[in-house]
PDB file of N, CA and C in Angstrom:
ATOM      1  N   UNK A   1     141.131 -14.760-189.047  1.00  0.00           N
ATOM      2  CA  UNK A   1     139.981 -15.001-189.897  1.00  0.00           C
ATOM      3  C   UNK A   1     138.743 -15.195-189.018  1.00  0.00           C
ATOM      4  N   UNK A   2     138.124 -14.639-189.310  1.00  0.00           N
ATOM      5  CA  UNK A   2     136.604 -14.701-188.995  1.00  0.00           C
ATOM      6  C   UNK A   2     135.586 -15.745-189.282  1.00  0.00           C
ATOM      7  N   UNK A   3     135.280 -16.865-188.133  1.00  0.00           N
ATOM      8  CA  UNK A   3     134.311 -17.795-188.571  1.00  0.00           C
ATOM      9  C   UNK A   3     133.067 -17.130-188.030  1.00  0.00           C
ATOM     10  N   UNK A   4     131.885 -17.867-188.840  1.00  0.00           N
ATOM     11  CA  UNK A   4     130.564 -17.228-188.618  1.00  0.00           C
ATOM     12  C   UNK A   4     129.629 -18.497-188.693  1.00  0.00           C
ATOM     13  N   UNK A   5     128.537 -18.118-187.989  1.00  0.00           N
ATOM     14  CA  UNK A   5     127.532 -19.029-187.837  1.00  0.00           C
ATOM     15  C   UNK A   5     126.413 -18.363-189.068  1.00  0.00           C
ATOM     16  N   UNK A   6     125.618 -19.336-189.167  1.00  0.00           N
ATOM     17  CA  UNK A   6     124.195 -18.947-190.114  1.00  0.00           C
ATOM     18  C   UNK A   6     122.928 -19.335-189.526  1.00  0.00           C
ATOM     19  N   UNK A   7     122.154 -18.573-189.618  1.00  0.00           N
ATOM     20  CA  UNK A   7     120.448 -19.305-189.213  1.00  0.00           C
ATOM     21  C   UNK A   7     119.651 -18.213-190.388  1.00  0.00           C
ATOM     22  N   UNK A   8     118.291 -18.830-190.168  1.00  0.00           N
ATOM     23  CA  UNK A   8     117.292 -18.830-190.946  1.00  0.00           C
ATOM     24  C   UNK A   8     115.862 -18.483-190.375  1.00  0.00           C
ATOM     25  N   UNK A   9     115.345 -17.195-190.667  1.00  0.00           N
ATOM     26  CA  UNK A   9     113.756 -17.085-190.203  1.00  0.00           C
ATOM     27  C   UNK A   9     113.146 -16.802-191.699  1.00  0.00           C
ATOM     28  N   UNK A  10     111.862 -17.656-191.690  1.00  0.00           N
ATOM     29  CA  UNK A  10     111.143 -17.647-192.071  1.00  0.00           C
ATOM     30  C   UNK A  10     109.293 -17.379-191.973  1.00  0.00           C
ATOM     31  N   UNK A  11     109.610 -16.203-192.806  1.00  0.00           N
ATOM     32  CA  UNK A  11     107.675 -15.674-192.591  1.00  0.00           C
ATOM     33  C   UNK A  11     107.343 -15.983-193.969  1.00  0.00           C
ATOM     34  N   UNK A  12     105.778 -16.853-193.306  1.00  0.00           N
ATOM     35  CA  UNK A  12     104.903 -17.605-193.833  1.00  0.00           C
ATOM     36  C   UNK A  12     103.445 -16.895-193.815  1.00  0.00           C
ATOM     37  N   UNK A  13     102.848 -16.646-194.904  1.00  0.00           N
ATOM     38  CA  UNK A  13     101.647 -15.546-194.703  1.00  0.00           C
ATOM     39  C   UNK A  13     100.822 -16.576-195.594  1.00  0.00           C
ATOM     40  N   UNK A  14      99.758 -17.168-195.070  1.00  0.00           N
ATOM     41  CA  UNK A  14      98.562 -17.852-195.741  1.00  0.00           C
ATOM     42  C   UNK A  14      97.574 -17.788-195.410  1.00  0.00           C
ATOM     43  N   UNK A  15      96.537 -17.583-196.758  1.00  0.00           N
ATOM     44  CA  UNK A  15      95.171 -16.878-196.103  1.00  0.00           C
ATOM     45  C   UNK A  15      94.793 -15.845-197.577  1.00  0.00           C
ATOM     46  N   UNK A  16      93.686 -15.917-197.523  1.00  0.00           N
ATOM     47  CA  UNK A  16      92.868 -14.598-198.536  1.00  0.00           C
ATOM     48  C   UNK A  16      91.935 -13.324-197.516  1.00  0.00           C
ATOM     49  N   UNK A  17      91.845 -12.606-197.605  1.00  0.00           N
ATOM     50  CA  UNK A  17      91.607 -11.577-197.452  1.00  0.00           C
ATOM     51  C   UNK A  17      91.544 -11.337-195.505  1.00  0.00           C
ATOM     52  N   UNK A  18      90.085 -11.653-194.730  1.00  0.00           N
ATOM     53  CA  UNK A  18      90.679 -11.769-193.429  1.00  0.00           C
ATOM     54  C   UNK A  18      90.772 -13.103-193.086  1.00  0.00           C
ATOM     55  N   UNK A  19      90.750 -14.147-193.625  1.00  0.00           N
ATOM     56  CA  UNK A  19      90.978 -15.565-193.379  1.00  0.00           C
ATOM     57  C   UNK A  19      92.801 -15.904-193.692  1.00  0.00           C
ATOM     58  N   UNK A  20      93.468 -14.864-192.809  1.00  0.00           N
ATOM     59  CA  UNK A  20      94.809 -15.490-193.379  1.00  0.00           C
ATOM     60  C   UNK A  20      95.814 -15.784-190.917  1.00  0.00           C
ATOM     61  N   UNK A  21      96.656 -16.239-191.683  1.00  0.00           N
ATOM     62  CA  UNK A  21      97.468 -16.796-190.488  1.00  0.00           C
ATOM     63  C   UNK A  21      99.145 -16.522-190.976  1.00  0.00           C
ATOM     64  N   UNK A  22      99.402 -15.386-190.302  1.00  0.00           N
ATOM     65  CA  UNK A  22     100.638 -15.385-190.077  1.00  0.00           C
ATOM     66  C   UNK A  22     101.942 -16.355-189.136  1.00  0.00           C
ATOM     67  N   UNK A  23     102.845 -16.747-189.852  1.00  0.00           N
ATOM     68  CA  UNK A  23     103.689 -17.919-189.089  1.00  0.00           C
ATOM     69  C   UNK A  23     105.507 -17.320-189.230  1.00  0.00           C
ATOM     70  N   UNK A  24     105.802 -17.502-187.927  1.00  0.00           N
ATOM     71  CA  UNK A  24     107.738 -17.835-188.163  1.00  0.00           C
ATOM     72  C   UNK A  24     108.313 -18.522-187.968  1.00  0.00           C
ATOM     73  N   UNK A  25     109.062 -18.930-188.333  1.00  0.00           N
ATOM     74  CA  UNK A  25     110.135 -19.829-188.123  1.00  0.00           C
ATOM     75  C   UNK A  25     111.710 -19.894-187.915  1.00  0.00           C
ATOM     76  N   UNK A  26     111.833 -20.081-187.029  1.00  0.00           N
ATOM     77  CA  UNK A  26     113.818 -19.874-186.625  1.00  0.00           C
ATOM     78  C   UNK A  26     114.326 -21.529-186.976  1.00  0.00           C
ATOM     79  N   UNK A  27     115.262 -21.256-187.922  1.00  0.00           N
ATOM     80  CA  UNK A  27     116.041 -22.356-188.056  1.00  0.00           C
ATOM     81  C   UNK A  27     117.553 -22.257-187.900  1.00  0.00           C
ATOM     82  N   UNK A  28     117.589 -22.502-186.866  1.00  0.00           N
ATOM     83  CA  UNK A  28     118.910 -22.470-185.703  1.00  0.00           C
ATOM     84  C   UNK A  28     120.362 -23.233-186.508  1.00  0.00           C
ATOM     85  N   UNK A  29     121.704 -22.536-186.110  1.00  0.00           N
ATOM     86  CA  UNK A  29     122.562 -23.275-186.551  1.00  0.00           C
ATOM     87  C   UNK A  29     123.020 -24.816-186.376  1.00  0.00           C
ATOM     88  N   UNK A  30     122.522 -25.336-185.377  1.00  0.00           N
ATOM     89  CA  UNK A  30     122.904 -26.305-185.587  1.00  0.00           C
ATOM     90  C   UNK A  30     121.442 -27.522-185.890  1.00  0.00           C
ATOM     91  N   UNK A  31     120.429 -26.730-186.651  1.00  0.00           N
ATOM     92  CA  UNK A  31     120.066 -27.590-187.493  1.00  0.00           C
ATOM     93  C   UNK A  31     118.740 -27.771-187.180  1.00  0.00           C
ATOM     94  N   UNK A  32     118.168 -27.290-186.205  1.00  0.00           N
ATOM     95  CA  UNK A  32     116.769 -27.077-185.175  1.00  0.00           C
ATOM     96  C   UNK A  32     115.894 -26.700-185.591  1.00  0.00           C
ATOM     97  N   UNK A  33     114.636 -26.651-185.051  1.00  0.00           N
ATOM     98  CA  UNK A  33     113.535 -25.454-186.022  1.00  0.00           C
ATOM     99  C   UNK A  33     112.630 -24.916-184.450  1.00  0.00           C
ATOM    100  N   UNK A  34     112.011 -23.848-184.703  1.00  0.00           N
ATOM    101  CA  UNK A  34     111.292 -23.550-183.460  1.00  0.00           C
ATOM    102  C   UNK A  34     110.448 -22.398-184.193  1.00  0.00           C
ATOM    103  N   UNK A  35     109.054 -22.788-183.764  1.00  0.00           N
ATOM    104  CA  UNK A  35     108.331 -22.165-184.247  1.00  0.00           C
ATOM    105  C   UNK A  35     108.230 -20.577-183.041  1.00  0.00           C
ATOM    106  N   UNK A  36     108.288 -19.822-183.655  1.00  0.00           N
ATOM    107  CA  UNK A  36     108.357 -18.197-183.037  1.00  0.00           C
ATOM    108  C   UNK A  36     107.436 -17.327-183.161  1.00  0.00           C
ATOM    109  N   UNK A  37     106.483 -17.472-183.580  1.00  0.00           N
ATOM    110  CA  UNK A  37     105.672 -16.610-183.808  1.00  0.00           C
ATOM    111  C   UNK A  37     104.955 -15.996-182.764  1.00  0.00           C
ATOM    112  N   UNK A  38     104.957 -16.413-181.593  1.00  0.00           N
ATOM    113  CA  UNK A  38     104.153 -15.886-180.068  1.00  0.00           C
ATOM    114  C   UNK A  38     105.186 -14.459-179.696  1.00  0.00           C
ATOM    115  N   UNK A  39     106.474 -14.414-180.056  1.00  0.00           N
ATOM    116  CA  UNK A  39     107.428 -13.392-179.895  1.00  0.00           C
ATOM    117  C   UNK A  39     107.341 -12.006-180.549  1.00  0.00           C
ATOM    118  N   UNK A  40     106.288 -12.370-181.566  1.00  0.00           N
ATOM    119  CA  UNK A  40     106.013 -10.790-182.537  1.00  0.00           C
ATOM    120  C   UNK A  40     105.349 -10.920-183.633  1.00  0.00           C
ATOM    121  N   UNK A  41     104.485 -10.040-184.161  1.00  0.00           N
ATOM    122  CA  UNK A  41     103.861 -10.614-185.348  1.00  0.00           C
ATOM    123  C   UNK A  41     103.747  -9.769-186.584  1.00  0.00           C
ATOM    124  N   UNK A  42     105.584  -9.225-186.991  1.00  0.00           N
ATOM    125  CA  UNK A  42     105.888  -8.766-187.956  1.00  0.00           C
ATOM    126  C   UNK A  42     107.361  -9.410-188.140  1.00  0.00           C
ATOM    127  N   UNK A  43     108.087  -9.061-189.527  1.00  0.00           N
ATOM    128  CA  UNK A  43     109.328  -9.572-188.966  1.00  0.00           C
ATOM    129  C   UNK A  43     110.872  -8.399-188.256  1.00  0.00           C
ATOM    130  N   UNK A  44     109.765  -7.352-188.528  1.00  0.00           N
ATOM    131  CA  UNK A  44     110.745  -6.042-187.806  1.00  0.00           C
ATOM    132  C   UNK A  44     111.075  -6.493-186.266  1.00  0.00           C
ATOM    133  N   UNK A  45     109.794  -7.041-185.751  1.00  0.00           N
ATOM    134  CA  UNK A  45     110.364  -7.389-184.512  1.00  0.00           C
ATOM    135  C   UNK A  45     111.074  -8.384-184.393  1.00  0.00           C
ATOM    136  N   UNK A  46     111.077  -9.485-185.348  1.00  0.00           N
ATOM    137  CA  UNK A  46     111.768 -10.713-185.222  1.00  0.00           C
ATOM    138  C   UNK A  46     113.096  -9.867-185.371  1.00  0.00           C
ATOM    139  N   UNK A  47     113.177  -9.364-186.638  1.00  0.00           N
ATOM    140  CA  UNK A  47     114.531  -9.171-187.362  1.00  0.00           C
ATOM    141  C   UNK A  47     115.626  -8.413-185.901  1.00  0.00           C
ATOM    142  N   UNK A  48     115.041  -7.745-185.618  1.00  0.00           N
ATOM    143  CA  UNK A  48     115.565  -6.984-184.515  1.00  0.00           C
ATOM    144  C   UNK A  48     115.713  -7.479-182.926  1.00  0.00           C
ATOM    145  N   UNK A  49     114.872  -8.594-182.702  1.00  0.00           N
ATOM    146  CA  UNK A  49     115.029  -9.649-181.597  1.00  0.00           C
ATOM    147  C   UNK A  49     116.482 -10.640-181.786  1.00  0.00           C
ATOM    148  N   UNK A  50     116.832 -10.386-182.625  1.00  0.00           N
ATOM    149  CA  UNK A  50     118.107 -11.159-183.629  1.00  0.00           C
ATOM    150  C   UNK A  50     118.925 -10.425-183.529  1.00  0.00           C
ATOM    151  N   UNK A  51     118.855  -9.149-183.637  1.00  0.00           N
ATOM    152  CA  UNK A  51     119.379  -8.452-184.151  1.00  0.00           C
ATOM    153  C   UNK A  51     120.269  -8.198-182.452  1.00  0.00           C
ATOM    154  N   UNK A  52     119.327  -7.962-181.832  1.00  0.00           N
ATOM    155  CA  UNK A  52     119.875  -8.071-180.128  1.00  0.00           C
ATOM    156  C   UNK A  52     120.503  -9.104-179.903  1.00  0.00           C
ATOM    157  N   UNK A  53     120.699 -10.254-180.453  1.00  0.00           N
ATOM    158  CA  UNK A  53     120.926 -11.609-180.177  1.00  0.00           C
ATOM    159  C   UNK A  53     122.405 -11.725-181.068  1.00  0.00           C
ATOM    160  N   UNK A  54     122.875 -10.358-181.231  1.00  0.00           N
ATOM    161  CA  UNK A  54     124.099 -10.280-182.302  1.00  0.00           C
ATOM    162  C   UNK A  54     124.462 -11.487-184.021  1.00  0.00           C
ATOM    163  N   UNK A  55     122.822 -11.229-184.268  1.00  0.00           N
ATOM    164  CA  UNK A  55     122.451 -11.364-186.007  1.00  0.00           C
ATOM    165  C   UNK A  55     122.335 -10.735-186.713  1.00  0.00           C
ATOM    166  N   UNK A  56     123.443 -10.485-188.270  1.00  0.00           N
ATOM    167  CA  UNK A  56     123.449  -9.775-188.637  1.00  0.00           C
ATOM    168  C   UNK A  56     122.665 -10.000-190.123  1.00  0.00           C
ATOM    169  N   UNK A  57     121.605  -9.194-190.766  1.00  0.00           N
ATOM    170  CA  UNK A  57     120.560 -10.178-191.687  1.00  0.00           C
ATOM    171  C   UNK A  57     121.952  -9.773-193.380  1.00  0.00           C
ATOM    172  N   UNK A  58     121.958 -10.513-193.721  1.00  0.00           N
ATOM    173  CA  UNK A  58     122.826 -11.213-195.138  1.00  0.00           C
ATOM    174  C   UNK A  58     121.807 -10.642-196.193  1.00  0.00           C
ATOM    175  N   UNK A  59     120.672 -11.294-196.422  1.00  0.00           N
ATOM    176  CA  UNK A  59     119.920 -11.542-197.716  1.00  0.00           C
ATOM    177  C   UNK A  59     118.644 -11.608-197.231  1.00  0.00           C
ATOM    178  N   UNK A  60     117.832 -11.339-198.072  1.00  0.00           N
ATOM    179  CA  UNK A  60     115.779 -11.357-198.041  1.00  0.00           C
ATOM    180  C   UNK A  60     115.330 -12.547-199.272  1.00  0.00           C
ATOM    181  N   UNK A  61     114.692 -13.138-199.108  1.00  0.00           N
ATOM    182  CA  UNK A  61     113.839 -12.985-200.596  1.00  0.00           C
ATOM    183  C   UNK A  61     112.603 -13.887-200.197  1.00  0.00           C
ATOM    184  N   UNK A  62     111.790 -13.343-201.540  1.00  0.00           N
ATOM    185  CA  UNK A  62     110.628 -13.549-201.281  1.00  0.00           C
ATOM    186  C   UNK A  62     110.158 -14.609-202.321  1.00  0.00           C
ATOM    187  N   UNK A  63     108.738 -15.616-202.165  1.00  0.00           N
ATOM    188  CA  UNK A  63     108.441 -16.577-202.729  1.00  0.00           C
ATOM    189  C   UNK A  63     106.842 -15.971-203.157  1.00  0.00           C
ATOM    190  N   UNK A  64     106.660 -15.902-203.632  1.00  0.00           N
ATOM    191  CA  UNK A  64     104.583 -15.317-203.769  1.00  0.00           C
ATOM    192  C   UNK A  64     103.884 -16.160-204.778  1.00  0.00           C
ATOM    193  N   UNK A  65     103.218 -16.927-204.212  1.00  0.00           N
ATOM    194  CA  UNK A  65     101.898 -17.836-204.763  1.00  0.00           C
ATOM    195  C   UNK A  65     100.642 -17.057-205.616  1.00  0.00           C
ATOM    196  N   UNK A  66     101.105 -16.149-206.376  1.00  0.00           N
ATOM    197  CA  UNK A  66      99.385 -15.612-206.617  1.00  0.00           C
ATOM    198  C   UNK A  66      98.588 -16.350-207.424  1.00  0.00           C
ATOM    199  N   UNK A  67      98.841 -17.130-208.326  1.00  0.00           N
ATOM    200  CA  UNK A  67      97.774 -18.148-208.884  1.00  0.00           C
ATOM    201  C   UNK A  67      96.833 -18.782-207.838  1.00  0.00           C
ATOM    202  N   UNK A  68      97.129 -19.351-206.787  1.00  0.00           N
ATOM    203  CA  UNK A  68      96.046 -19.420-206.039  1.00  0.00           C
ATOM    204  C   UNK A  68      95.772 -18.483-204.938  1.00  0.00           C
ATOM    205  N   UNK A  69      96.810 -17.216-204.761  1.00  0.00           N
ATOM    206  CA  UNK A  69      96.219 -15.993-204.239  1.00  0.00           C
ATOM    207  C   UNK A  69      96.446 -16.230-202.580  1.00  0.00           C
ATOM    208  N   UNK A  70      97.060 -17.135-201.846  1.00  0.00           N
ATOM    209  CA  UNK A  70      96.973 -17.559-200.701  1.00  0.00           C
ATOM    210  C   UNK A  70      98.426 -17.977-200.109  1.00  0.00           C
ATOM    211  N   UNK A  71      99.228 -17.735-200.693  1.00  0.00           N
ATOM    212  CA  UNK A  71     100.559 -17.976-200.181  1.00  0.00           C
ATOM    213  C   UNK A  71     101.673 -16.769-200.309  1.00  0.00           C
ATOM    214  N   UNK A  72     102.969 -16.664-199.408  1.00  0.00           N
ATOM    215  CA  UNK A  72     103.933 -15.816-198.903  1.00  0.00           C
ATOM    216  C   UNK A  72     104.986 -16.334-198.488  1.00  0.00           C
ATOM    217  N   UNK A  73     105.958 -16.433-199.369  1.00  0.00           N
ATOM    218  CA  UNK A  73     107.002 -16.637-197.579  1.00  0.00           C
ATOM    219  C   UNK A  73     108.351 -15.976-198.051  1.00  0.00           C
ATOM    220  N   UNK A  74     108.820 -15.437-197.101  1.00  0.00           N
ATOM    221  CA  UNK A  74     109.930 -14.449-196.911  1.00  0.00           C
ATOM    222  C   UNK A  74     111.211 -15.190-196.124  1.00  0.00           C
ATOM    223  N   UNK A  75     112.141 -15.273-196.603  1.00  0.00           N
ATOM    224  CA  UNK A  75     113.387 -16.129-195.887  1.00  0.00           C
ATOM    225  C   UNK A  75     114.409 -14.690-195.909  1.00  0.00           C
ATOM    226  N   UNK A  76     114.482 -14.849-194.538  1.00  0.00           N
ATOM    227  CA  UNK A  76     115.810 -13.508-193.963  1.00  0.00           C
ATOM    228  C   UNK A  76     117.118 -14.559-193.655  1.00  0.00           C
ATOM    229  N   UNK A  77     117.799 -14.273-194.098  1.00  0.00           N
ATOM    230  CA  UNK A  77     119.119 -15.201-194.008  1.00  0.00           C
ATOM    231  C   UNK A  77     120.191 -13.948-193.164  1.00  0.00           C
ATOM    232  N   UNK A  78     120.637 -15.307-192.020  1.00  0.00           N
ATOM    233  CA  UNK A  78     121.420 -13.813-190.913  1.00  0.00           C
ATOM    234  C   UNK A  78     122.337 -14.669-190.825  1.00  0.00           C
ATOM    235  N   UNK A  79     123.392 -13.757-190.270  1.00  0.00           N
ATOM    236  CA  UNK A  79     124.842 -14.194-189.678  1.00  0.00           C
ATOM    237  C   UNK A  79     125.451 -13.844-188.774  1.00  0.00           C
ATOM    238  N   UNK A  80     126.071 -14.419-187.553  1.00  0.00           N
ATOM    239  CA  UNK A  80     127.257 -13.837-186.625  1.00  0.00           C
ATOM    240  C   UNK A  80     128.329 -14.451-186.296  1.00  0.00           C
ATOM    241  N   UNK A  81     129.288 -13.822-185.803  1.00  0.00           N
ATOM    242  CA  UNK A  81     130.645 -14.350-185.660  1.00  0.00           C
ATOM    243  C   UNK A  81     130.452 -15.526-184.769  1.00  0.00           C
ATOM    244  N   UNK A  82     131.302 -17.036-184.636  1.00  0.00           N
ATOM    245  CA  UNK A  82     131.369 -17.452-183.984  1.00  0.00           C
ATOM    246  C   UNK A  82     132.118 -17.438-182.465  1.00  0.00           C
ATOM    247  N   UNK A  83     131.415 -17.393-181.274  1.00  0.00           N
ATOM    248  CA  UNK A  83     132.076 -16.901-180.178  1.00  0.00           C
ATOM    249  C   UNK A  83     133.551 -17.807-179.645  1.00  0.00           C
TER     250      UNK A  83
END
């Protein structure tokens, strides 16, 4: 049987038109957080920096604020075998 680990990145997009700030976030298996965003500033590169890092992405989904027009956030949920 196959055990597996889980982590969590999260992209955070806030801001209206050019007043916005893109953010990520790695939330590590054993419970950590580290902000990532100096590493790439889409999540193709994240997803795939992971992806090298033998993470395999599970699920997407997305959260969108448009009543006040200024919020985003995207949670990629990944997985790999435990070594």
């Amino acid at each position: 049987m196959v055990a597996w680990e889980y982590a969590l990145l999260v992209r955070r997009y806030q801001g209206q038109g050019r007043n916005f700030h893109v953010s990520f976030v790695w939330y590590a298996p054993d419970g950590s957080r580290k902000d990532i965003t100096a590493y790439g500033d889409t999540a193709i590169a994240h997803l795939n920096r992971a992806g090298r890092e033998g993470w395999e992405l599970v699920s997407a989904a997305e959260d969108v604020n448009n009543v006040q027009g200024s919020t985003e956030v995207h949670r990629y949920h990944l997985k790999r075998p435990l070594a």
